[in-house]
PDB file of N, CA and C in Angstrom:
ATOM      1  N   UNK A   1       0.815  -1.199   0.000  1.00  0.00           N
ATOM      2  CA  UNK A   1       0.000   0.000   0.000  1.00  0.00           C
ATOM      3  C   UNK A   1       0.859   1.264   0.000  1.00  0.00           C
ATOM      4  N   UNK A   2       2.178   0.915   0.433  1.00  0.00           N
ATOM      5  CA  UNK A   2       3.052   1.960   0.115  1.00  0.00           C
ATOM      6  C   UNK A   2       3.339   2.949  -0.669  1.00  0.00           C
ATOM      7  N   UNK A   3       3.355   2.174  -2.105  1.00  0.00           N
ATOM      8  CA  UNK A   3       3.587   2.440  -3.756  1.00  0.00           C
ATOM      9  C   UNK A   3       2.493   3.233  -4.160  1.00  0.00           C
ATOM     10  N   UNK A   4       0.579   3.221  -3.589  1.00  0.00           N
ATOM     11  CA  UNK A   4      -0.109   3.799  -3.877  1.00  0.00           C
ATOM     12  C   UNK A   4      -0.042   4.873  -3.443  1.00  0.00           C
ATOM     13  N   UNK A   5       0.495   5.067  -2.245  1.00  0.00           N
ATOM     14  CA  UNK A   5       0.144   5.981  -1.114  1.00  0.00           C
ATOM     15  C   UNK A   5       1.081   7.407  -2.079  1.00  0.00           C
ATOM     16  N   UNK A   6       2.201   6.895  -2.193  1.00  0.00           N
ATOM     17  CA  UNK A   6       3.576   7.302  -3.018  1.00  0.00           C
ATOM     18  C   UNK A   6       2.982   8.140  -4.115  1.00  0.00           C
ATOM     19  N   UNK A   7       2.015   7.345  -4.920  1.00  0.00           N
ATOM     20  CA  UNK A   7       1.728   7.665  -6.666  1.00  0.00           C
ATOM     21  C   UNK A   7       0.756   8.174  -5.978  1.00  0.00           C
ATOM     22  N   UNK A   8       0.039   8.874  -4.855  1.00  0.00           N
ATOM     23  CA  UNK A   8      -0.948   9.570  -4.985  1.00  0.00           C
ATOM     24  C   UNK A   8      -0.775  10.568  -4.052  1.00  0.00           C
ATOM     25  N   UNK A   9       0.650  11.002  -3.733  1.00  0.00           N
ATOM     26  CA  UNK A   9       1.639  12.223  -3.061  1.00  0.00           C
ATOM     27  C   UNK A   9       0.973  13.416  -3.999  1.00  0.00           C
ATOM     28  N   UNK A  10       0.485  14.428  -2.783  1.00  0.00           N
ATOM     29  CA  UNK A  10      -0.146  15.615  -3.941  1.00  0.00           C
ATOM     30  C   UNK A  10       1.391  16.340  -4.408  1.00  0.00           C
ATOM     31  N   UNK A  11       2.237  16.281  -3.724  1.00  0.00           N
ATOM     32  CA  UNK A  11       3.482  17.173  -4.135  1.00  0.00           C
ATOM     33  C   UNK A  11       3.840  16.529  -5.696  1.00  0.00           C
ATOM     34  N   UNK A  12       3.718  15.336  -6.131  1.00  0.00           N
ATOM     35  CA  UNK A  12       3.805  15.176  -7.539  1.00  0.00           C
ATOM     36  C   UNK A  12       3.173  15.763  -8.567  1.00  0.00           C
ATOM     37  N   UNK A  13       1.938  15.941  -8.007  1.00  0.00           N
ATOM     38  CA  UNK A  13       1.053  16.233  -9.476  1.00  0.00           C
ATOM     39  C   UNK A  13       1.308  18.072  -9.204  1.00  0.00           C
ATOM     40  N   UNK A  14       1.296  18.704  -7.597  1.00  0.00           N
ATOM     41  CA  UNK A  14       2.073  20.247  -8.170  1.00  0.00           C
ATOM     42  C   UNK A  14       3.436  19.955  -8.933  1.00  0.00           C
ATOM     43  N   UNK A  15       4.764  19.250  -8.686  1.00  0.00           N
ATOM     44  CA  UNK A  15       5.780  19.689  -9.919  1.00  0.00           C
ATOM     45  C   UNK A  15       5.173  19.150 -11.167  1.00  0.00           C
ATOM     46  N   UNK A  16       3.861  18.761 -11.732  1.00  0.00           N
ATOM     47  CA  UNK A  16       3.995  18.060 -12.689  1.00  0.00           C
ATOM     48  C   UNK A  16       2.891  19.227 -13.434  1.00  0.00           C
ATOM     49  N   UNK A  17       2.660  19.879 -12.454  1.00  0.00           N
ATOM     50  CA  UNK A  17       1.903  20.973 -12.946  1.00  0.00           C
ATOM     51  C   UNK A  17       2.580  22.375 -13.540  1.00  0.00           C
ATOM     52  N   UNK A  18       3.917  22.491 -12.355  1.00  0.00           N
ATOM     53  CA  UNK A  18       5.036  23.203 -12.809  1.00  0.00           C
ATOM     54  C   UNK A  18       5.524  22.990 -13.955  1.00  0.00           C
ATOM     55  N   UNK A  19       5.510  21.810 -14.041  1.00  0.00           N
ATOM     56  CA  UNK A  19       6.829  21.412 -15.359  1.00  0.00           C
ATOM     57  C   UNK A  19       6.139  21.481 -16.575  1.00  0.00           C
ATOM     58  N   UNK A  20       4.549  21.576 -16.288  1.00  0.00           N
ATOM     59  CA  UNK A  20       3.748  21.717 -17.702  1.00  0.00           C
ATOM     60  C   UNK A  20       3.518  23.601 -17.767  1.00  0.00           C
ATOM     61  N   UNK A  21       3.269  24.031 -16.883  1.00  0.00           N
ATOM     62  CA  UNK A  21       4.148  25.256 -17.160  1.00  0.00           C
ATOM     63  C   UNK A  21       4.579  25.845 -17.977  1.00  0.00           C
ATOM     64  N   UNK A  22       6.205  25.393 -17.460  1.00  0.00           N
ATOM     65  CA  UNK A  22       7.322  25.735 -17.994  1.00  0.00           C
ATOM     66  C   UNK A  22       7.047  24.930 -19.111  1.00  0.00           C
ATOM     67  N   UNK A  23       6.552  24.260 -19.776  1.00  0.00           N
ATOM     68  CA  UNK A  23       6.761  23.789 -20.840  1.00  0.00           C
ATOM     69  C   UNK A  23       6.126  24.462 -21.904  1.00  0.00           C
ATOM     70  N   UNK A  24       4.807  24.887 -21.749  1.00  0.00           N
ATOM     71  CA  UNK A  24       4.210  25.694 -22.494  1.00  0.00           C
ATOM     72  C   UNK A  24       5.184  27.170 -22.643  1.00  0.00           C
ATOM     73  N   UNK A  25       5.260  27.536 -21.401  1.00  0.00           N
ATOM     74  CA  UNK A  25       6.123  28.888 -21.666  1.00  0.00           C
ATOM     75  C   UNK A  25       7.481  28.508 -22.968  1.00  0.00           C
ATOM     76  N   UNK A  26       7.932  27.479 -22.614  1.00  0.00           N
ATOM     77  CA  UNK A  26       8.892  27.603 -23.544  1.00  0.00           C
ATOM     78  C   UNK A  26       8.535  27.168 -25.243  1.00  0.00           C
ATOM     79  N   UNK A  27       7.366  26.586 -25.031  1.00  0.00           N
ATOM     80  CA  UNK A  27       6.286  26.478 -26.107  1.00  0.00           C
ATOM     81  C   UNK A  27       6.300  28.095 -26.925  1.00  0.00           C
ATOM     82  N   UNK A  28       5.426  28.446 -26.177  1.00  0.00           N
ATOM     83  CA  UNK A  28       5.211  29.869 -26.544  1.00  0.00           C
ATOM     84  C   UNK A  28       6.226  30.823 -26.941  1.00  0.00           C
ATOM     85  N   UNK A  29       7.278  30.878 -26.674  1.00  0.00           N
ATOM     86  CA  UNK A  29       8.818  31.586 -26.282  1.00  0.00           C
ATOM     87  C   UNK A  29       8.955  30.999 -28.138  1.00  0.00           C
ATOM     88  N   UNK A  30       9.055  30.043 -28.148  1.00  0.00           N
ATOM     89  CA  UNK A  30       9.755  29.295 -29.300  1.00  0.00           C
ATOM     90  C   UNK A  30       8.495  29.877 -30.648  1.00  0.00           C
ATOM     91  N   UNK A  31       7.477  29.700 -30.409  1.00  0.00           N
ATOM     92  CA  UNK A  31       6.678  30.349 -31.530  1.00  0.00           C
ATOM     93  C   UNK A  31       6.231  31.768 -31.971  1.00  0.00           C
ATOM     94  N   UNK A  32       6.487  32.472 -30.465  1.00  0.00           N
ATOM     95  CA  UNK A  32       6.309  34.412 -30.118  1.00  0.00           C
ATOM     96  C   UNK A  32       7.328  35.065 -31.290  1.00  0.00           C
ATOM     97  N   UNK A  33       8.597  33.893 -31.209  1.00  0.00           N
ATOM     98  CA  UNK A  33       9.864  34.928 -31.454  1.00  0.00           C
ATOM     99  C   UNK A  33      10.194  34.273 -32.890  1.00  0.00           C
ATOM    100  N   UNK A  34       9.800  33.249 -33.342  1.00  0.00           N
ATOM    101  CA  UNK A  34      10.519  32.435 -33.930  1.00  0.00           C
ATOM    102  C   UNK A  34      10.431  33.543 -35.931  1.00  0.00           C
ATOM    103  N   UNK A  35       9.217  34.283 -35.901  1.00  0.00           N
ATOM    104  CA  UNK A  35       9.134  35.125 -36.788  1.00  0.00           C
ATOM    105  C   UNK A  35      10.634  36.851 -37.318  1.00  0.00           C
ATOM    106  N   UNK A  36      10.825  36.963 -36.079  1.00  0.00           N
ATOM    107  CA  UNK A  36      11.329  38.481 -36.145  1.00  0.00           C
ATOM    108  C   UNK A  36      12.743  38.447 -35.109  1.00  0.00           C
ATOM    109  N   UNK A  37      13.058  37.153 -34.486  1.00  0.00           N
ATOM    110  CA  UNK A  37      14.273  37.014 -33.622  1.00  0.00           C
ATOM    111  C   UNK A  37      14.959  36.458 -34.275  1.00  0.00           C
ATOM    112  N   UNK A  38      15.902  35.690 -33.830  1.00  0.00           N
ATOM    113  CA  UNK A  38      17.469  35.409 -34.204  1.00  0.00           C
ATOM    114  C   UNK A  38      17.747  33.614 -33.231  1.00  0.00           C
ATOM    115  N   UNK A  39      18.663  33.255 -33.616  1.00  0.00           N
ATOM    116  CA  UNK A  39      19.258  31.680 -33.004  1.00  0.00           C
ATOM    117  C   UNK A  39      19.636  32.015 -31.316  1.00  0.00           C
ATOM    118  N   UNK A  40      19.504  33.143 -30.592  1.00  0.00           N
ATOM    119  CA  UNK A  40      19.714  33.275 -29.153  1.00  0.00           C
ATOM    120  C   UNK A  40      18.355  33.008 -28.539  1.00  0.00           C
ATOM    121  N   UNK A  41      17.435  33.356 -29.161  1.00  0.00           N
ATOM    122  CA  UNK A  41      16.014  33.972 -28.604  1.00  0.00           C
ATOM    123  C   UNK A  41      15.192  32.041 -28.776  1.00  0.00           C
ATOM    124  N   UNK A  42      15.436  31.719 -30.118  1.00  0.00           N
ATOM    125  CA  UNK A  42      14.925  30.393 -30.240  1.00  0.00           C
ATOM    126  C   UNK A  42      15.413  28.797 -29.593  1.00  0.00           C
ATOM    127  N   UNK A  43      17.106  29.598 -29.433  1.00  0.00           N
ATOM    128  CA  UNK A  43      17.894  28.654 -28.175  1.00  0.00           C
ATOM    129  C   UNK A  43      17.538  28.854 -26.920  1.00  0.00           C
ATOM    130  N   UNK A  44      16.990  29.978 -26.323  1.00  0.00           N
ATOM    131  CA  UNK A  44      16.825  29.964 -24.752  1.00  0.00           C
ATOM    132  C   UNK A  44      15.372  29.446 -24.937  1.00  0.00           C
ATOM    133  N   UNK A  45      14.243  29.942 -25.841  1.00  0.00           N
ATOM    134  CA  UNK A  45      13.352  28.703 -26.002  1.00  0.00           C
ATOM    135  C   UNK A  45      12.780  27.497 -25.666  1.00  0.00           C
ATOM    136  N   UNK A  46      14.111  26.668 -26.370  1.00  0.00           N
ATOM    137  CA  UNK A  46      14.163  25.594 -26.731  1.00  0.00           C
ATOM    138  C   UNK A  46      14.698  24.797 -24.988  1.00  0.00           C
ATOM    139  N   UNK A  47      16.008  25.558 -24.597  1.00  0.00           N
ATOM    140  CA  UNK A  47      16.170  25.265 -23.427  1.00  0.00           C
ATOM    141  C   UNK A  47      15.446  25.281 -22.531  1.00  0.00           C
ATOM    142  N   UNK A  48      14.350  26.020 -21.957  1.00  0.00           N
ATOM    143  CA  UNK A  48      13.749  26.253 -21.342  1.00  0.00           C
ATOM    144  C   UNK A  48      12.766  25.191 -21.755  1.00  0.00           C
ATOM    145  N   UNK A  49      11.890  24.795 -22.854  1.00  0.00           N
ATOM    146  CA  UNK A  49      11.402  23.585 -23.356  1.00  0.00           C
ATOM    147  C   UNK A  49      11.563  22.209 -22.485  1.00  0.00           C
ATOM    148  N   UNK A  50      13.257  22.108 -22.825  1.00  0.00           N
ATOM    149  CA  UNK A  50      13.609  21.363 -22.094  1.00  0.00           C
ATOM    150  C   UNK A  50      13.411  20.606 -20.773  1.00  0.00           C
ATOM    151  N   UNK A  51      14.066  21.756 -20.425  1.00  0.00           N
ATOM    152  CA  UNK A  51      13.832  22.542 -18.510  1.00  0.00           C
ATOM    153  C   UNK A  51      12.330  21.450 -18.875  1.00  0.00           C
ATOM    154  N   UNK A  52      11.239  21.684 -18.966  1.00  0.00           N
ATOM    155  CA  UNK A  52      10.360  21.424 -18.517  1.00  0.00           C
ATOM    156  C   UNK A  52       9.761  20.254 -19.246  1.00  0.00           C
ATOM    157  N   UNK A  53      10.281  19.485 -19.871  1.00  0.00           N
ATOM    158  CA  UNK A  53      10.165  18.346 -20.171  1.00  0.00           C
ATOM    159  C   UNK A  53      10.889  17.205 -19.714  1.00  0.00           C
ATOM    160  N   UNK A  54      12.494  17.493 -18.821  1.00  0.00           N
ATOM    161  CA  UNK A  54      13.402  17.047 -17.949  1.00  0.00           C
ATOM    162  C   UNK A  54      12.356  16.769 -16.607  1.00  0.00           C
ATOM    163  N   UNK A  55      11.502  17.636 -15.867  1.00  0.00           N
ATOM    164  CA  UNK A  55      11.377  18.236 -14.954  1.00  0.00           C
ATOM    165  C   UNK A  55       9.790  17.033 -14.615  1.00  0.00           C
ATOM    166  N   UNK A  56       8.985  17.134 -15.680  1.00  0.00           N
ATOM    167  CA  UNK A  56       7.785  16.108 -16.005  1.00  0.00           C
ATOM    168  C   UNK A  56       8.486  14.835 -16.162  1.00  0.00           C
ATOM    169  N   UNK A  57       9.233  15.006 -16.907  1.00  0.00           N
ATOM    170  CA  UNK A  57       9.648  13.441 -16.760  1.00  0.00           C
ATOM    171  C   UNK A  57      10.149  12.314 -15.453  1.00  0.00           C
ATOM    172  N   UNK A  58      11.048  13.749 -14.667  1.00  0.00           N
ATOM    173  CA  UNK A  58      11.058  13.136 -13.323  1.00  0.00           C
ATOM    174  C   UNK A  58      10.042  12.972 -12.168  1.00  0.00           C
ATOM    175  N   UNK A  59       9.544  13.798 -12.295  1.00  0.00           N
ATOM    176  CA  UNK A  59       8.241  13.430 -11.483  1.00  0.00           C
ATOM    177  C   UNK A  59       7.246  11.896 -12.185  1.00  0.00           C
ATOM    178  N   UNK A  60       7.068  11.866 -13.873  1.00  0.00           N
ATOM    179  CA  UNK A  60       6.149  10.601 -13.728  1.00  0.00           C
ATOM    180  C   UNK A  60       7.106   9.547 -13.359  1.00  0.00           C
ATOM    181  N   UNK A  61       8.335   9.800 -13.602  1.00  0.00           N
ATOM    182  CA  UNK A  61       9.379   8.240 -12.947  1.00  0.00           C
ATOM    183  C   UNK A  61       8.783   8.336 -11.664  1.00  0.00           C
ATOM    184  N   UNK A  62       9.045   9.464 -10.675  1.00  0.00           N
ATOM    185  CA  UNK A  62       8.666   9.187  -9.261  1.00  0.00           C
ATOM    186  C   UNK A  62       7.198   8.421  -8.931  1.00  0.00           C
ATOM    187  N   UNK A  63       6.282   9.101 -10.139  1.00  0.00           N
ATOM    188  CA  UNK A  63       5.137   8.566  -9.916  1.00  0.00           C
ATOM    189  C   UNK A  63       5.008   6.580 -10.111  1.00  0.00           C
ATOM    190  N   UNK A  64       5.168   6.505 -10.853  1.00  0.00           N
ATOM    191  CA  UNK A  64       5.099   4.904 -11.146  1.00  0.00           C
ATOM    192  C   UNK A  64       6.392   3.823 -10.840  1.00  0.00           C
ATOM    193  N   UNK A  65       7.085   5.080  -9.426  1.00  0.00           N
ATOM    194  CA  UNK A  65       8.392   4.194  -8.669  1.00  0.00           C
ATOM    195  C   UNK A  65       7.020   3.601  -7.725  1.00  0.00           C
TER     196      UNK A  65
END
């Protein structure tokens, strides 16, 4: 009953809420600029993308540890 108790920790689903977030933001970042900016503006983007696809991913591992 451990494992359920675990996968149904509310602190998961807030970072998983964070990390969708940040993911959209960097969503958005990447399509706002991608017209009238330059390879700095579409790289911090993309990183930030990242950031929040790194960030979801660790939380569903935690979830279905």
């Amino acid at each position: 009953m451990e494992s359920m108790e675990n996968a149904n920790a509310e602190g998961h689903y807030k970072l998983l809420t964070v990390a969708i977030i940040i993911g959209i933001v960097g969503v958005f970042l990447r399509f706002a600029g991608d017209a009238n900016t330059g390879f700095m503006f579409t790289s911090i983007s993309n990183v930030i993308l990242i950031i929040g696809i790194l960030i979801a991913l660790k939380c569903v591992f935690a979830i279905m540890k």
